[in-house]
ModelCIF file with pLDDT and N, C-alpha, C, O atoms, coordinates in Angstrom:
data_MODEL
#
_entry.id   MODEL 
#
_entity.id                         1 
_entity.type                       polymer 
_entity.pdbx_number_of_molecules   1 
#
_entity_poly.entity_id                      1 
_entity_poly.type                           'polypeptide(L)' 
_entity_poly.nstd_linkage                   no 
_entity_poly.nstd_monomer                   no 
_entity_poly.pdbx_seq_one_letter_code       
;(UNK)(UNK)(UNK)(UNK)(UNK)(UNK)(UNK)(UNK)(UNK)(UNK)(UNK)(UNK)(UNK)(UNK)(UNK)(UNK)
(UNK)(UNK)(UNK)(UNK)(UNK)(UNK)(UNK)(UNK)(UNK)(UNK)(UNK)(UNK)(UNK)(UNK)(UNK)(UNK)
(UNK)(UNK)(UNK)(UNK)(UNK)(UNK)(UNK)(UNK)
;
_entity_poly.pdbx_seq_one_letter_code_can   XXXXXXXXXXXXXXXXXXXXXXXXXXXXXXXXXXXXXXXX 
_entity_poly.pdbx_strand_id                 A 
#
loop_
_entity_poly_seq.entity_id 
_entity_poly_seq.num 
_entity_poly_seq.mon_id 
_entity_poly_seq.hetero 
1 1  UNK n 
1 2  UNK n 
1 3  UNK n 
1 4  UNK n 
1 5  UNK n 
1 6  UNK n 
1 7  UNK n 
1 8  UNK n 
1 9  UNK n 
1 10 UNK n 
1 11 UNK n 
1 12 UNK n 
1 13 UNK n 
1 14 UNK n 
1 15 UNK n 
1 16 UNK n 
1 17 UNK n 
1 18 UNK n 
1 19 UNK n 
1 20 UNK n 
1 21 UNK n 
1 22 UNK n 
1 23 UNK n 
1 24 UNK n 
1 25 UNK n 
1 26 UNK n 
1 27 UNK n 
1 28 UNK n 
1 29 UNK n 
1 30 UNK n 
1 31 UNK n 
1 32 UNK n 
1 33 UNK n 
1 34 UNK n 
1 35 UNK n 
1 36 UNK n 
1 37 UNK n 
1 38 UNK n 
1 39 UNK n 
1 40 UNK n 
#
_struct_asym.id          A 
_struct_asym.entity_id   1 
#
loop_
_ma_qa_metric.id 
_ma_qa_metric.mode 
_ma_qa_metric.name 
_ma_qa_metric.software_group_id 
_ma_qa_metric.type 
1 global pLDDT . pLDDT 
2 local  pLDDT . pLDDT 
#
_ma_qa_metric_global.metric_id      1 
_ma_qa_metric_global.metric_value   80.00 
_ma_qa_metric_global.model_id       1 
_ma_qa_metric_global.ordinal_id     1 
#
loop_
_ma_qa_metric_local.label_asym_id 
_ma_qa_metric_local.label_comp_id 
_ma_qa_metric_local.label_seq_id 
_ma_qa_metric_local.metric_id 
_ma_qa_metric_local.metric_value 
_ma_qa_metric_local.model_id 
_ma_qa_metric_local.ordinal_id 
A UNK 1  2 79.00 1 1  
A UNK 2  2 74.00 1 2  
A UNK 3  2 70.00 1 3  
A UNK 4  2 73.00 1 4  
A UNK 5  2 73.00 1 5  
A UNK 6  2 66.00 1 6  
A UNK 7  2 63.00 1 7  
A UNK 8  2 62.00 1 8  
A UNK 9  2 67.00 1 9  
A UNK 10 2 70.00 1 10 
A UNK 11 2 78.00 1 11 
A UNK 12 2 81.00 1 12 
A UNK 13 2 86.00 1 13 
A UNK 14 2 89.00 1 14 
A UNK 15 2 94.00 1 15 
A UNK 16 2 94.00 1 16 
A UNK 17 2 95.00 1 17 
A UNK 18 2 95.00 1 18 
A UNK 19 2 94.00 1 19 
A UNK 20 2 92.00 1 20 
A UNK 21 2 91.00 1 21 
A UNK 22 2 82.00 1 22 
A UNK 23 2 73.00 1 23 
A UNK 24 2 66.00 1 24 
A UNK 25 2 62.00 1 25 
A UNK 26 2 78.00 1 26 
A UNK 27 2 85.00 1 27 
A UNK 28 2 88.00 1 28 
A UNK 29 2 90.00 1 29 
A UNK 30 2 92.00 1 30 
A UNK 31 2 93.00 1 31 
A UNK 32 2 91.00 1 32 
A UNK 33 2 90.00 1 33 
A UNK 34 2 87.00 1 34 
A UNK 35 2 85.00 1 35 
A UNK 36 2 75.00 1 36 
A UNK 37 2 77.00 1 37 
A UNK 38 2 67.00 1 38 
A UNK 39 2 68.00 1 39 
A UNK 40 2 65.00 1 40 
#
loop_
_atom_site.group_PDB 
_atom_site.id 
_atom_site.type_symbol 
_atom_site.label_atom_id 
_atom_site.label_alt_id 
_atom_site.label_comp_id 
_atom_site.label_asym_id 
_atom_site.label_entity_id 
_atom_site.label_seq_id 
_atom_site.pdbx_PDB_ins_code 
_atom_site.Cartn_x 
_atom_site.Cartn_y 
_atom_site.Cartn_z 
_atom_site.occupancy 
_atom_site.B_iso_or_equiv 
_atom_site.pdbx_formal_charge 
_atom_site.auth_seq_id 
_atom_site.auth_comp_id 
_atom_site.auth_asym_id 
_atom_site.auth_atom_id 
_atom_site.pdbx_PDB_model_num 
ATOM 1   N N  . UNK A 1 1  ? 3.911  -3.977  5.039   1.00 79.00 ? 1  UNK A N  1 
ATOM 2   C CA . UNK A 1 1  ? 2.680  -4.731  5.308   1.00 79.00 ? 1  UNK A CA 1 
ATOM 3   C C  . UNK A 1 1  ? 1.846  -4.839  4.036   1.00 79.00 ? 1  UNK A C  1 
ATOM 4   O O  . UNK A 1 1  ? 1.271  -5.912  3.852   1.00 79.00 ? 1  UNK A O  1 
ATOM 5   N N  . UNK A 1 2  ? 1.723  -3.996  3.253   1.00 74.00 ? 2  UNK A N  1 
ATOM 6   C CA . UNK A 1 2  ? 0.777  -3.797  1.853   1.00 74.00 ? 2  UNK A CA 1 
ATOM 7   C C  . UNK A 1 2  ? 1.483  -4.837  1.390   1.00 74.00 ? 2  UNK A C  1 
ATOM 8   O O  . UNK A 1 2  ? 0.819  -5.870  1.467   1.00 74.00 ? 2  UNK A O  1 
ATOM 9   N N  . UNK A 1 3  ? 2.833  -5.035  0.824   1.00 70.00 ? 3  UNK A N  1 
ATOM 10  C CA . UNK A 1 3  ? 3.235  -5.517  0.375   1.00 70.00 ? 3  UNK A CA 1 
ATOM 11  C C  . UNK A 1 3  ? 3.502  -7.449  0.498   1.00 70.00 ? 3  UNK A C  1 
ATOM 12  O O  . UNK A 1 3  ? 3.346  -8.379  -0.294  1.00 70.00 ? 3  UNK A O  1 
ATOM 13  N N  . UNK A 1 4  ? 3.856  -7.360  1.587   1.00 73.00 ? 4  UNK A N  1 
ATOM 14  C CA . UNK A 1 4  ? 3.243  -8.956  2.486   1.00 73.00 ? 4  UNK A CA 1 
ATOM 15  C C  . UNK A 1 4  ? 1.945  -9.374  1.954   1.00 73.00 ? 4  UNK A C  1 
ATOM 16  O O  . UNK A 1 4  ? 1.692  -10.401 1.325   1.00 73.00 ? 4  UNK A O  1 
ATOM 17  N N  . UNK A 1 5  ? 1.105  -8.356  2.325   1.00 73.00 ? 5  UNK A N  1 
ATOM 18  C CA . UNK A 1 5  ? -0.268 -8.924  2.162   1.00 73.00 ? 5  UNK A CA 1 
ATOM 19  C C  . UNK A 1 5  ? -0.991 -9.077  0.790   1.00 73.00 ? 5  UNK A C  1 
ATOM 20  O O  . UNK A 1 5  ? -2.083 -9.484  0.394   1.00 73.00 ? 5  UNK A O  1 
ATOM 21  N N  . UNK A 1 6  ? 0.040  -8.602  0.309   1.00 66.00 ? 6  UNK A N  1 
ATOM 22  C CA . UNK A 1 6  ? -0.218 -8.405  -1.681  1.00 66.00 ? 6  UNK A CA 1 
ATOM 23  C C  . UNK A 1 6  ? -1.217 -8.051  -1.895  1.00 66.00 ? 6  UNK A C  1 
ATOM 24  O O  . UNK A 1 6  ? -2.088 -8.536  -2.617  1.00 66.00 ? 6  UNK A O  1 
ATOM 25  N N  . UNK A 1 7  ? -1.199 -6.671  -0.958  1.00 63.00 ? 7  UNK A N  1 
ATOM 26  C CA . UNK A 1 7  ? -2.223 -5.557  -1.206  1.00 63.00 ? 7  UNK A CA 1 
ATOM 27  C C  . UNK A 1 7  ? -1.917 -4.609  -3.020  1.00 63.00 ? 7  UNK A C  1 
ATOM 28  O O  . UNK A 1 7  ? -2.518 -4.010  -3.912  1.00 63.00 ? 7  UNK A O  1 
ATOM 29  N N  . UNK A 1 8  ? -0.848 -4.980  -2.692  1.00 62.00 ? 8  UNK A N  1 
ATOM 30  C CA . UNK A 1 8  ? -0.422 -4.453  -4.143  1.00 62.00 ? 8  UNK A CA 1 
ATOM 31  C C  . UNK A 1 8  ? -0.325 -4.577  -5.570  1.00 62.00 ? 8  UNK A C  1 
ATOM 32  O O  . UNK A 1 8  ? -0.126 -3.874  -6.560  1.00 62.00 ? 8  UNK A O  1 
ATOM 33  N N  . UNK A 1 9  ? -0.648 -6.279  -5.120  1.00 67.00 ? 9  UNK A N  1 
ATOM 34  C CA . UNK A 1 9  ? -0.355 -7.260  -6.386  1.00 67.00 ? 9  UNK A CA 1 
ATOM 35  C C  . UNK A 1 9  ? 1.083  -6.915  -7.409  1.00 67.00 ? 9  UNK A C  1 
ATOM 36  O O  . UNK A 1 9  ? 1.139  -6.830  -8.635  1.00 67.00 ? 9  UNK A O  1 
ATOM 37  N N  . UNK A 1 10 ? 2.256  -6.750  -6.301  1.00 70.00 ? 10 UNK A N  1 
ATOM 38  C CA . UNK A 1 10 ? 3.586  -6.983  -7.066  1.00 70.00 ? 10 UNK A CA 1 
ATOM 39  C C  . UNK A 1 10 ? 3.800  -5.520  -7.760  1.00 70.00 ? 10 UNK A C  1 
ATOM 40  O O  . UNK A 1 10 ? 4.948  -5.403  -8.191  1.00 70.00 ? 10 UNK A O  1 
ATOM 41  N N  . UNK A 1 11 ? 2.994  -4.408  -7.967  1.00 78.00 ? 11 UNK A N  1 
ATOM 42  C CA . UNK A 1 11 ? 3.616  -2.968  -8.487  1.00 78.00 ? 11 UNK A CA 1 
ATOM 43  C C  . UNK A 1 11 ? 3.454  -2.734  -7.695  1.00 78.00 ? 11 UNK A C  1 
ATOM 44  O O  . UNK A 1 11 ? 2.781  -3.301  -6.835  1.00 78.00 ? 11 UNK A O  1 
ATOM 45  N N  . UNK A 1 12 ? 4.389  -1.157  -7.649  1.00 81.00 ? 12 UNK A N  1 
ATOM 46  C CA . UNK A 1 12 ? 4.042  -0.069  -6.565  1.00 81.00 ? 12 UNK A CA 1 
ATOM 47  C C  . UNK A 1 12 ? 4.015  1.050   -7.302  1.00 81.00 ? 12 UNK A C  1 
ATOM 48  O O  . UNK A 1 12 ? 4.905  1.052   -8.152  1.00 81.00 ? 12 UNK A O  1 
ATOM 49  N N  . UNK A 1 13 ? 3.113  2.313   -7.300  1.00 86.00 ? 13 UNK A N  1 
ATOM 50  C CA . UNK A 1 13 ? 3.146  3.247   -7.898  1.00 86.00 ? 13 UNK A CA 1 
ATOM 51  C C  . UNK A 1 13 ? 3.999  4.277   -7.073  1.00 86.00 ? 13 UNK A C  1 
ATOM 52  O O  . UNK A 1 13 ? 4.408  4.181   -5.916  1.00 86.00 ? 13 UNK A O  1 
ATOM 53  N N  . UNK A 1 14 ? 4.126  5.113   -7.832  1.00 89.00 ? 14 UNK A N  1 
ATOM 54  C CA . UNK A 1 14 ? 5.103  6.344   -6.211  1.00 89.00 ? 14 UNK A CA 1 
ATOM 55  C C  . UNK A 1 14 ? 4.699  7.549   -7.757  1.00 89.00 ? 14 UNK A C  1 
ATOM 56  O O  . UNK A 1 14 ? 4.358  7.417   -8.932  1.00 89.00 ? 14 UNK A O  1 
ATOM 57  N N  . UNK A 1 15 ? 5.067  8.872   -6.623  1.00 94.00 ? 15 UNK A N  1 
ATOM 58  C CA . UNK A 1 15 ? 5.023  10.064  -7.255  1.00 94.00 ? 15 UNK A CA 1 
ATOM 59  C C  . UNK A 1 15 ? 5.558  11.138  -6.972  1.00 94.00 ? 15 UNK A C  1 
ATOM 60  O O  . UNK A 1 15 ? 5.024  11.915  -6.180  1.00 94.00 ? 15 UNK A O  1 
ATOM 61  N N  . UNK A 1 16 ? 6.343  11.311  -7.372  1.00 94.00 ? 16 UNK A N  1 
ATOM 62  C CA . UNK A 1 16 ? 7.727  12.817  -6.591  1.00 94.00 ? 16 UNK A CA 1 
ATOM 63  C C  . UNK A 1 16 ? 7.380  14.203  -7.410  1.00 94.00 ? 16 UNK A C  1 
ATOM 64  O O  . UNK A 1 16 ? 7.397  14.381  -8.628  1.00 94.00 ? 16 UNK A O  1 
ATOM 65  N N  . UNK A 1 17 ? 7.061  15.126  -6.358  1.00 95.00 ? 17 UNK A N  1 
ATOM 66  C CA . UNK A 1 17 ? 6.592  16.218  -6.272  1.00 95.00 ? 17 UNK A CA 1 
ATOM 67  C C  . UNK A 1 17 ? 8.046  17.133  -5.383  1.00 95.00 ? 17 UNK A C  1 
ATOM 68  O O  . UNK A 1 17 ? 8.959  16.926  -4.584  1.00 95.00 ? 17 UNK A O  1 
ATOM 69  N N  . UNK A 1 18 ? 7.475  18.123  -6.148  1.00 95.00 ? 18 UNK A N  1 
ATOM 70  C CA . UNK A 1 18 ? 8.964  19.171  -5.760  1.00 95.00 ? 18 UNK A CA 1 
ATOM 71  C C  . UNK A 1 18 ? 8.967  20.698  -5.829  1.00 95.00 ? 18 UNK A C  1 
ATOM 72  O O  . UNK A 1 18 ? 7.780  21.024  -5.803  1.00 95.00 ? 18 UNK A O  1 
ATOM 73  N N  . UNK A 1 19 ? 9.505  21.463  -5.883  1.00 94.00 ? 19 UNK A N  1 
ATOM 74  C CA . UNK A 1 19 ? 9.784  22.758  -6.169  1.00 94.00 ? 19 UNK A CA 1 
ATOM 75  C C  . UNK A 1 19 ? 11.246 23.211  -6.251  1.00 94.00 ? 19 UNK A C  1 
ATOM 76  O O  . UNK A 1 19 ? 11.936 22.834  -5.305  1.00 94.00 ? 19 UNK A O  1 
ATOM 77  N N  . UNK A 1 20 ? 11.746 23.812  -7.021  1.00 92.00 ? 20 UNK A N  1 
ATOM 78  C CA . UNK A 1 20 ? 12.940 24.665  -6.750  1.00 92.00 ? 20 UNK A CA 1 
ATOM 79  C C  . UNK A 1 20 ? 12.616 26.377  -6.847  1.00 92.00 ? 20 UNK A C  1 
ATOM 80  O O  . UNK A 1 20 ? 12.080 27.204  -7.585  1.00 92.00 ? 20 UNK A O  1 
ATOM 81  N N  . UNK A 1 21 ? 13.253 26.274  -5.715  1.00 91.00 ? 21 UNK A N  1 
ATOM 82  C CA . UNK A 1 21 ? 12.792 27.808  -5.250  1.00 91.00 ? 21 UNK A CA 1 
ATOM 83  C C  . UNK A 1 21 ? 13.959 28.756  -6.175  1.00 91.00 ? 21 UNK A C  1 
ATOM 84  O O  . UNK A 1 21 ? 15.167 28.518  -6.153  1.00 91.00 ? 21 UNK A O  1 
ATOM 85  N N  . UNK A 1 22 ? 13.296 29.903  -7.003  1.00 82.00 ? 22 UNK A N  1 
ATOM 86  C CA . UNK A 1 22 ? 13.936 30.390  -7.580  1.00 82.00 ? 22 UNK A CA 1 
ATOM 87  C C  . UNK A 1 22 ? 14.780 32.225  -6.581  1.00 82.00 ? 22 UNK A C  1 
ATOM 88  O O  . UNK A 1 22 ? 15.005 32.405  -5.384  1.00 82.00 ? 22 UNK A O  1 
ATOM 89  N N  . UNK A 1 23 ? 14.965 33.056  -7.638  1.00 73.00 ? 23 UNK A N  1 
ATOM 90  C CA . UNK A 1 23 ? 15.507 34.234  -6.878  1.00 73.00 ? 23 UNK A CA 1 
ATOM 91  C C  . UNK A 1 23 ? 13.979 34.963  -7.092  1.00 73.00 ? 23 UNK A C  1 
ATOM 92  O O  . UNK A 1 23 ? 13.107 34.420  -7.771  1.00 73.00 ? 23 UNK A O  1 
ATOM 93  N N  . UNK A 1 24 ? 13.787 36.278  -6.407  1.00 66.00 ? 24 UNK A N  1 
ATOM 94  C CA . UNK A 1 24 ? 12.669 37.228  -6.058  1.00 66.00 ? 24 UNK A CA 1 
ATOM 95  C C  . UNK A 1 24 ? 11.181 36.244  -6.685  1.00 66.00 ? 24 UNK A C  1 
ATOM 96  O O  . UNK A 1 24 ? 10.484 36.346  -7.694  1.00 66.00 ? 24 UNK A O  1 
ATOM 97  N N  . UNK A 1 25 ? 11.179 35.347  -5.547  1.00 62.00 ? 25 UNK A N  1 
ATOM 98  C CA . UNK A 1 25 ? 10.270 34.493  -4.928  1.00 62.00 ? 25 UNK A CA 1 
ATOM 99  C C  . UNK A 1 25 ? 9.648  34.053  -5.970  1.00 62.00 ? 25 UNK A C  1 
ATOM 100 O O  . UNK A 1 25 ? 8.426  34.106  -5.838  1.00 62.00 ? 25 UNK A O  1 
ATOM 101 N N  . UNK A 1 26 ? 10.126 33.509  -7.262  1.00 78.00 ? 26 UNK A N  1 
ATOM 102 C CA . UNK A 1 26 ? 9.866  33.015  -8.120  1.00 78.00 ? 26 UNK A CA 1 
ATOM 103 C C  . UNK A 1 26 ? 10.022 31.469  -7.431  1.00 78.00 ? 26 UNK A C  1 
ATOM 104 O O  . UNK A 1 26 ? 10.941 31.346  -6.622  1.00 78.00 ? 26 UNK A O  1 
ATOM 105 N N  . UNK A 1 27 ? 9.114  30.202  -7.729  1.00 85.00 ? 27 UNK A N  1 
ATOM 106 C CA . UNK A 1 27 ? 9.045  28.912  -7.532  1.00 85.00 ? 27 UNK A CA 1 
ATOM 107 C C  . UNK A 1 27 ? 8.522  27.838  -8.804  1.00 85.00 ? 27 UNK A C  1 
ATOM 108 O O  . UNK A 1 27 ? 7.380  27.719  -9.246  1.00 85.00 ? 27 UNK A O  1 
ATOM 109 N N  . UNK A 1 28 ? 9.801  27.096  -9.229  1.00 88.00 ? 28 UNK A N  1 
ATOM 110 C CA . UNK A 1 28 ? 9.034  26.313  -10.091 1.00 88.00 ? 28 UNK A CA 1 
ATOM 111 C C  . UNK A 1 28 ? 8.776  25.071  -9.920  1.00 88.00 ? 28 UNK A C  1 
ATOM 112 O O  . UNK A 1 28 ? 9.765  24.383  -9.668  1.00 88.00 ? 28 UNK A O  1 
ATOM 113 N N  . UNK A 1 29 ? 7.716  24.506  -9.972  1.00 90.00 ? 29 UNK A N  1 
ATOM 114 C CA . UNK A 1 29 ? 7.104  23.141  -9.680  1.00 90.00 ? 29 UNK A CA 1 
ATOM 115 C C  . UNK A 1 29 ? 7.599  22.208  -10.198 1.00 90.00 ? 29 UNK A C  1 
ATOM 116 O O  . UNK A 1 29 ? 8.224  22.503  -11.217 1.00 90.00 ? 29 UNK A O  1 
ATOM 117 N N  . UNK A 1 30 ? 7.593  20.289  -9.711  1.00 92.00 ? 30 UNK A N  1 
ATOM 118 C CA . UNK A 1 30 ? 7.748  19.241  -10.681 1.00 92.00 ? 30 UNK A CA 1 
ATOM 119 C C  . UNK A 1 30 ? 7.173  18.634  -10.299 1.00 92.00 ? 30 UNK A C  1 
ATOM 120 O O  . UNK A 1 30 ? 6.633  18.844  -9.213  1.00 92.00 ? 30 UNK A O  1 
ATOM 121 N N  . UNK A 1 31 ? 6.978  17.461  -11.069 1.00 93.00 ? 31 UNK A N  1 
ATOM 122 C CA . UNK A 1 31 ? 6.429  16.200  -10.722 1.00 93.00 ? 31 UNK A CA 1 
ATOM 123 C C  . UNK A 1 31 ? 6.842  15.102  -11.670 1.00 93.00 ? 31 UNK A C  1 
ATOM 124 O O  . UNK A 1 31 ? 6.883  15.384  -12.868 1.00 93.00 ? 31 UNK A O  1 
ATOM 125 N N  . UNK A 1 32 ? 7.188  13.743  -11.229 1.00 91.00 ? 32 UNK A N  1 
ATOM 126 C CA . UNK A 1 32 ? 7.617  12.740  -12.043 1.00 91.00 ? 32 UNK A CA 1 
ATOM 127 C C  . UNK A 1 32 ? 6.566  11.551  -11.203 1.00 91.00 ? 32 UNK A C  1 
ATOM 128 O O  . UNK A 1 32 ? 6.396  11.686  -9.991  1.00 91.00 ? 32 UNK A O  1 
ATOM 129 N N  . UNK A 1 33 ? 6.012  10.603  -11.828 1.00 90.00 ? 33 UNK A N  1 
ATOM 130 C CA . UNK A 1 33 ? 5.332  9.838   -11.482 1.00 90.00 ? 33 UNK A CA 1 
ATOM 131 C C  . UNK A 1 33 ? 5.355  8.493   -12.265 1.00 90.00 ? 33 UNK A C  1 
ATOM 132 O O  . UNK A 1 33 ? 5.193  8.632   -13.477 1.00 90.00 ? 33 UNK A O  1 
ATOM 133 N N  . UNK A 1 34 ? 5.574  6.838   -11.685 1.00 87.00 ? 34 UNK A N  1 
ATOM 134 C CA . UNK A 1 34 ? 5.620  5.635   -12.859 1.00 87.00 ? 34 UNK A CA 1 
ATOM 135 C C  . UNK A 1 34 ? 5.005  4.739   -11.567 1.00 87.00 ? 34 UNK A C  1 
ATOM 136 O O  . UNK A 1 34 ? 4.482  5.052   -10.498 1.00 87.00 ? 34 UNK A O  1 
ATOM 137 N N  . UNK A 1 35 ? 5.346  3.433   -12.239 1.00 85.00 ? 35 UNK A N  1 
ATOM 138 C CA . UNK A 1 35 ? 5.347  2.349   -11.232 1.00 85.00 ? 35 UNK A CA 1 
ATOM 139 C C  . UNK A 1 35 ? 6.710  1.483   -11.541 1.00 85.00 ? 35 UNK A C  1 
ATOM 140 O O  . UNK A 1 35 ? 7.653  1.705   -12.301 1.00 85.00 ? 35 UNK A O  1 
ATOM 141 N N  . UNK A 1 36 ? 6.545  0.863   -11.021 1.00 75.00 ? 36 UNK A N  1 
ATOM 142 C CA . UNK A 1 36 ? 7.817  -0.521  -10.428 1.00 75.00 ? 36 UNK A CA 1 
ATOM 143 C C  . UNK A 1 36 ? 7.478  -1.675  -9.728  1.00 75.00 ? 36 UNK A C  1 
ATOM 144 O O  . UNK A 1 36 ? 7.027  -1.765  -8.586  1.00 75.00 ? 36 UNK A O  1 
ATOM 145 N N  . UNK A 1 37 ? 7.780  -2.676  -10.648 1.00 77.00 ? 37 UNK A N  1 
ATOM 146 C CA . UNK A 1 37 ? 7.031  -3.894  -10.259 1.00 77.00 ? 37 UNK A CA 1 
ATOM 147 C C  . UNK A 1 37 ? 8.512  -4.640  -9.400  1.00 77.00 ? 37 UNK A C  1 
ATOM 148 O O  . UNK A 1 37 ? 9.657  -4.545  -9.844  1.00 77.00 ? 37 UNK A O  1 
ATOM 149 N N  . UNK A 1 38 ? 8.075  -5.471  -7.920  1.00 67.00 ? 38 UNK A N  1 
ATOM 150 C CA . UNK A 1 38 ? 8.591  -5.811  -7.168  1.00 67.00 ? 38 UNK A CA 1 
ATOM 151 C C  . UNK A 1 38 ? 9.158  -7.678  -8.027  1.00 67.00 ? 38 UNK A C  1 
ATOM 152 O O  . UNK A 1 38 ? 8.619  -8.527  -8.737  1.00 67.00 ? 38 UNK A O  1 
ATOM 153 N N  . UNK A 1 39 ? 10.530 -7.464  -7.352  1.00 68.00 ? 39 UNK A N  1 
ATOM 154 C CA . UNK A 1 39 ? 10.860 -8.743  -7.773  1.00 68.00 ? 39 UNK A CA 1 
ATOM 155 C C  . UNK A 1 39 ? 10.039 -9.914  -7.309  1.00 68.00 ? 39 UNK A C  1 
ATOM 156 O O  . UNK A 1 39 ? 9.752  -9.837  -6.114  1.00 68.00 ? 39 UNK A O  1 
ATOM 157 N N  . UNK A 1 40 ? 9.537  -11.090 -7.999  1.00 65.00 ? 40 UNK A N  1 
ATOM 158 C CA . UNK A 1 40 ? 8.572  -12.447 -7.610  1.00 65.00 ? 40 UNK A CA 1 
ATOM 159 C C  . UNK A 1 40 ? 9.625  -12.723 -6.360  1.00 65.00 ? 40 UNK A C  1 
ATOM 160 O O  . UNK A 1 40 ? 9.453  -13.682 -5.608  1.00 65.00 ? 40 UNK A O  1 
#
């Protein structure tokens, strides 16, 4: 629907968040974050 309504104006941002759980409850964090513009 955002996208229909070109709420977006053609990018989309996104953002991936994570953890890998290590051994004796050690956890290490990520994050990767861009945009991506939708084909016309």
């Amino acid at each position: 629907i955002g996208v229909i309504t070109q709420e977006y104006r053609g990018k989309l941002s996104y953002e991936m968040t994570g953890q890998l759980a290590g051994p004796a409850f050690n956890r290490l964090h990520f994050m990767s974050k861009g945009e991506f513009t939708l084909p016309a």
